[in-house]
Protein backbone atom coordinates (compact mmCIF):
# COMPACT_ATOMS: atom_id res chain seq x y z
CA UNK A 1 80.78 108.87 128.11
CA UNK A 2 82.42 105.79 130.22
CA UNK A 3 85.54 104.90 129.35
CA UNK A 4 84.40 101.07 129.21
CA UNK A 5 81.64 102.38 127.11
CA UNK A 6 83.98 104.13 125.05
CA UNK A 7 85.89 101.72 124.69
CA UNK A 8 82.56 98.54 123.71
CA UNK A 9 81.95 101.38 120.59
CA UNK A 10 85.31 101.23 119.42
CA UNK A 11 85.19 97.16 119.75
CA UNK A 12 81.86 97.47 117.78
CA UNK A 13 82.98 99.27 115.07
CA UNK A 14 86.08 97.50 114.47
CA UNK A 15 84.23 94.33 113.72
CA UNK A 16 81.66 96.14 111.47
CA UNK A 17 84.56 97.34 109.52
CA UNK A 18 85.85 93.69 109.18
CA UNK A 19 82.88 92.40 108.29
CA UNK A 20 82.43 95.27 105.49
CA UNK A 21 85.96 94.24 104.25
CA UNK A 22 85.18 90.31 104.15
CA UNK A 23 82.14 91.36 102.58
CA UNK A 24 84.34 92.95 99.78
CA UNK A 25 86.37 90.03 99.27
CA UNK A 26 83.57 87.75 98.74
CA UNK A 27 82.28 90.72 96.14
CA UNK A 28 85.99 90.53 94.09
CA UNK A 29 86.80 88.93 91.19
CA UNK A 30 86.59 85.03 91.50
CA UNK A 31 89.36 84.05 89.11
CA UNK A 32 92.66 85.58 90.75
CA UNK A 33 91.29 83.34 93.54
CA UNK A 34 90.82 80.38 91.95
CA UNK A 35 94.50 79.37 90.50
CA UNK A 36 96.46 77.65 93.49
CA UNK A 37 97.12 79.31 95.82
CA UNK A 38 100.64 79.39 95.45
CA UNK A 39 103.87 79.48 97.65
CA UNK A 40 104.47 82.53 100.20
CA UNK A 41 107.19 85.24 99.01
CA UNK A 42 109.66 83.69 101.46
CA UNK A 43 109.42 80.43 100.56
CA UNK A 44 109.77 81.02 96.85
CA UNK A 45 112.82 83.32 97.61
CA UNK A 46 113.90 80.06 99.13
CA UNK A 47 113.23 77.79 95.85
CA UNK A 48 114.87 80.19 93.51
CA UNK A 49 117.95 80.02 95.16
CA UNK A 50 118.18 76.36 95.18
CA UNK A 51 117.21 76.58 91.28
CA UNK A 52 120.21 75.55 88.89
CA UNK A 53 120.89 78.31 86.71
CA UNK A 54 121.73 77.41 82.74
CA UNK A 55 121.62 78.36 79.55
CA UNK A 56 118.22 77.72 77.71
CA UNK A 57 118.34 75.75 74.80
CA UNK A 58 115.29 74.97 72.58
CA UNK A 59 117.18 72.98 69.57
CA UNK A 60 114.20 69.88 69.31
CA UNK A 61 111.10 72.14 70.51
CA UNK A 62 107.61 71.32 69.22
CA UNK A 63 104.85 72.31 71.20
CA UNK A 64 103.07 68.71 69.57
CA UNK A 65 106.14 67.02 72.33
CA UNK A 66 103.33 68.44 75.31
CA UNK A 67 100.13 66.75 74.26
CA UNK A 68 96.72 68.88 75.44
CA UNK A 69 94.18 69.06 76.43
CA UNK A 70 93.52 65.53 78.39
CA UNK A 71 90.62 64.50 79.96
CA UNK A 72 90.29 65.87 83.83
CA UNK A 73 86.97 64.81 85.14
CA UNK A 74 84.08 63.03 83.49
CA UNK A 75 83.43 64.78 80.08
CA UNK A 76 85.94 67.57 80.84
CA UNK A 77 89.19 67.67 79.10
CA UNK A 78 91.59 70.58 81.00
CA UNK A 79 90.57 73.27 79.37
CA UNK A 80 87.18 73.58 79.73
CA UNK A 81 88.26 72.37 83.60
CA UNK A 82 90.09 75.62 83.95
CA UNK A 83 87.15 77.58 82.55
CA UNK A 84 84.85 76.14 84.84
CA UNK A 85 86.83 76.72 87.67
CA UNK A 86 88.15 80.10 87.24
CA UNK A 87 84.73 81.46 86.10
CA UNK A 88 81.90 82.67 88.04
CA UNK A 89 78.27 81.25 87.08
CA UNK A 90 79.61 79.03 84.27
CA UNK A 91 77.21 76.62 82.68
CA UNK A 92 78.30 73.78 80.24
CA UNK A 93 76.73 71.97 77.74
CA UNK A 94 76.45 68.01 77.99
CA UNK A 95 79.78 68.34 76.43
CA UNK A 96 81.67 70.25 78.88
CA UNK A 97 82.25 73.20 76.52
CA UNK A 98 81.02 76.59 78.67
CA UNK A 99 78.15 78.00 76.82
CA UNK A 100 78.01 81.08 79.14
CA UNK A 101 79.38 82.85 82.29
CA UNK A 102 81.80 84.66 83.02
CA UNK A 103 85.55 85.56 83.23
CA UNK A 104 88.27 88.09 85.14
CA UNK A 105 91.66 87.91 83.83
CA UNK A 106 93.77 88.49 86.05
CA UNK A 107 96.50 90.09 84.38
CA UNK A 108 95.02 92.44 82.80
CA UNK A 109 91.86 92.85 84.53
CA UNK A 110 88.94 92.73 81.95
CA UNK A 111 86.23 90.76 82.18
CA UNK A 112 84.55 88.28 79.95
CA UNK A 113 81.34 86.91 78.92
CA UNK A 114 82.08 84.56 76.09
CA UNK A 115 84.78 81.57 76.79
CA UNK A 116 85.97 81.84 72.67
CA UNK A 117 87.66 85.13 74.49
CA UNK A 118 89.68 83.51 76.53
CA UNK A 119 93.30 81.17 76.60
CA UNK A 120 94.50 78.75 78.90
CA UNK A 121 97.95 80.21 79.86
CA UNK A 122 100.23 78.06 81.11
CA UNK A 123 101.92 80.09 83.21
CA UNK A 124 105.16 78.39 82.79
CA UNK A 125 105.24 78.43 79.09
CA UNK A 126 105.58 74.93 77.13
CA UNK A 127 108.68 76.33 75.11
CA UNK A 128 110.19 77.54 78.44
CA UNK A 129 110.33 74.38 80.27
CA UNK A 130 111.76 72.61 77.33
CA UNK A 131 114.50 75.07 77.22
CA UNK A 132 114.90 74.47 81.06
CA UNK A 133 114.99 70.52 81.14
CA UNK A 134 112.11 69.38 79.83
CA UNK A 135 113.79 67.90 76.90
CA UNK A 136 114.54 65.43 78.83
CA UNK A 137 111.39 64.53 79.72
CA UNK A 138 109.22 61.34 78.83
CA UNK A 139 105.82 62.44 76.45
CA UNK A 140 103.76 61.30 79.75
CA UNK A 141 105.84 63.56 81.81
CA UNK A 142 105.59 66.85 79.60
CA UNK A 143 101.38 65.65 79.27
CA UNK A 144 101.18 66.11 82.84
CA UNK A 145 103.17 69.37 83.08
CA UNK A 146 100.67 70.53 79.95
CA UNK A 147 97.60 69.38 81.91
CA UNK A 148 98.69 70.47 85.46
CA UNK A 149 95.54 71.58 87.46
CA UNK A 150 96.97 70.64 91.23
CA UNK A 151 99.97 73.22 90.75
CA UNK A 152 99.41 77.03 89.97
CA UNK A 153 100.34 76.51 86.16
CA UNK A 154 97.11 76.67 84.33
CA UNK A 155 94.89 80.14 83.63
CA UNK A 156 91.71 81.65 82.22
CA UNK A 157 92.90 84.67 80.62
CA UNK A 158 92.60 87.29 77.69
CA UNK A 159 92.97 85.37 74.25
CA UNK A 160 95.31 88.24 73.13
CA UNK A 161 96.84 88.79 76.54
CA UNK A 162 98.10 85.53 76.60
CA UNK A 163 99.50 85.70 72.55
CA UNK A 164 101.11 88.54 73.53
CA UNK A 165 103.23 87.01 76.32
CA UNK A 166 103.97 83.96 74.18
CA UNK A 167 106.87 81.98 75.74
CA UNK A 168 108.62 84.78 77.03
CA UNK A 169 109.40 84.66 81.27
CA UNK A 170 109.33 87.37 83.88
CA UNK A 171 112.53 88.84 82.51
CA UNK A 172 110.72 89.83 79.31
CA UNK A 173 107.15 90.09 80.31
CA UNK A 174 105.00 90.38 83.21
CA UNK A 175 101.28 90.62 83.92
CA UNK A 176 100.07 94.29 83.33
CA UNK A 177 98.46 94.56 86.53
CA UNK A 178 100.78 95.03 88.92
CA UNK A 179 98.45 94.21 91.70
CA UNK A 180 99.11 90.63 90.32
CA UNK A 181 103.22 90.08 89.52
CA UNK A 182 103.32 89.02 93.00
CA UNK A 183 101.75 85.85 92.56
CA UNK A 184 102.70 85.37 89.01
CA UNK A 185 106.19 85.16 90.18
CA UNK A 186 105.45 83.14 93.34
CA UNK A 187 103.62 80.57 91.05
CA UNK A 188 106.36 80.41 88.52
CA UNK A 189 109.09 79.62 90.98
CA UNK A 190 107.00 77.20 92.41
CA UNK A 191 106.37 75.32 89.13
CA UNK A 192 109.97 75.48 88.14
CA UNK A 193 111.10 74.58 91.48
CA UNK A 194 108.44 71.40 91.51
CA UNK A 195 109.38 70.32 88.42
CA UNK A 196 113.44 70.24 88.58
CA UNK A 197 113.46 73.25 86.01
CA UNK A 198 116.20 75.63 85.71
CA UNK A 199 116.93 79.52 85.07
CA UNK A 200 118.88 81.35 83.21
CA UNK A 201 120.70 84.48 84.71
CA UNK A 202 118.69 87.57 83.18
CA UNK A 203 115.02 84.95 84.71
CA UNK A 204 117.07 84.81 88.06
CA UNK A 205 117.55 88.02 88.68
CA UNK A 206 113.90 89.51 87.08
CA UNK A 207 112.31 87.00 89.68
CA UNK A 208 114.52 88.55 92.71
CA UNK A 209 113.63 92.02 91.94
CA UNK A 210 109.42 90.78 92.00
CA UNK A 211 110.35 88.89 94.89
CA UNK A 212 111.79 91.39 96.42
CA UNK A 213 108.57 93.81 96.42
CA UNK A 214 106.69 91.28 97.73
């Protein structure tokens, strides 16, 4: 065998491998792919450390302070939005309201068939951002942060996943698929760093350590 034809197999086969492996991603889950992309690992290294870092304080808190949902488009109010978009084959009813498809959570990694089994995380939790300067916020300011679809905030994901994690942040809880804690924690810098939020010490240094793996 030439070495130049040697060397045309190897070419070949190189990009029938790639093609196998695009053809994989296009197979995967749809959701984890359909939250906002959010910020590389470097630049939200960069955004934490410009974050202030306080003490939280949720004397006022009422989660009726963050109105939802809101309509997004048409007859869609945000959370049937979310469902739509972060479900594969989703059909809706002249109402918007998803009568089937169906659903990958990402942190977890089950799948769904029935929207009823399914929450609309936000990913930066309501109480959270209160504690972290959202108090200070007009109503129309926390409606938007509530209804955010343009930033990675919002989330198709297990009903009881989502209960579970409450309000807690990274230092308490974290996805349990690891394969996703990387972009959980790039998206929750992001938000916090878009929307002038702070940290407190024990969220600092839980976010570092993520980062850090990344």
């Amino acid at each position: 065998m030439s070495k130049v034809y040697a060397r045309r197999r190897l070419s070949i086969l190189a990009a029938f491998t790639g093609l196998i492996a695009s053809v994989g991603l296009f197979n995967g889950p749809t959701a984890s792919a359909a939250l906002p992309t959010p910020v590389s690992a470097a630049t939200a290294r960069s955004y934490l450390a410009s974050l202030t870092v306080a003490t939280e304080n949720r004397t006022g808190y009422s989660r009726d302070l963050f109105p939802t949902w809101i309509t997004i488009s048409g007859t869609c109010n945000t959370r049937e939005y979310i469902l739509k978009r972060d479900g594969s084959n989703v059909v809706t009813d002249s109402s918007c309201a998803a009568t089937s498809g169906s659903w990958y959570s990402p942190y977890d990694g089950a799948t769904w068939t029935a929207a009823s089994d399914l929450d609309i995380d936000h990913l930066v939790p309501l109480a959270e951002a209160w504690d972290s300067g959202a108090s200070k916020w007009t109503t129309a300011q926390r409606q938007a942060f509530a209804n955010d679809v343009t930033r990675p905030q919002l989330l198709a994901v297990t009903d009881n996943v989502n209960q579970a994690k409450g309000d807690q942040d990274p230092a308490t809880w974290m996805p349990s698929r690891t394969a996703y804690r990387c972009t959980y924690v790039r998206a929750w810098v992001q938000v916090k760093y878009y929307y002038n939020l702070s940290v407190d010490s024990a969220e600092k240094s839980a976010l570092q350590n993520y980062l850090s793996a990344c």
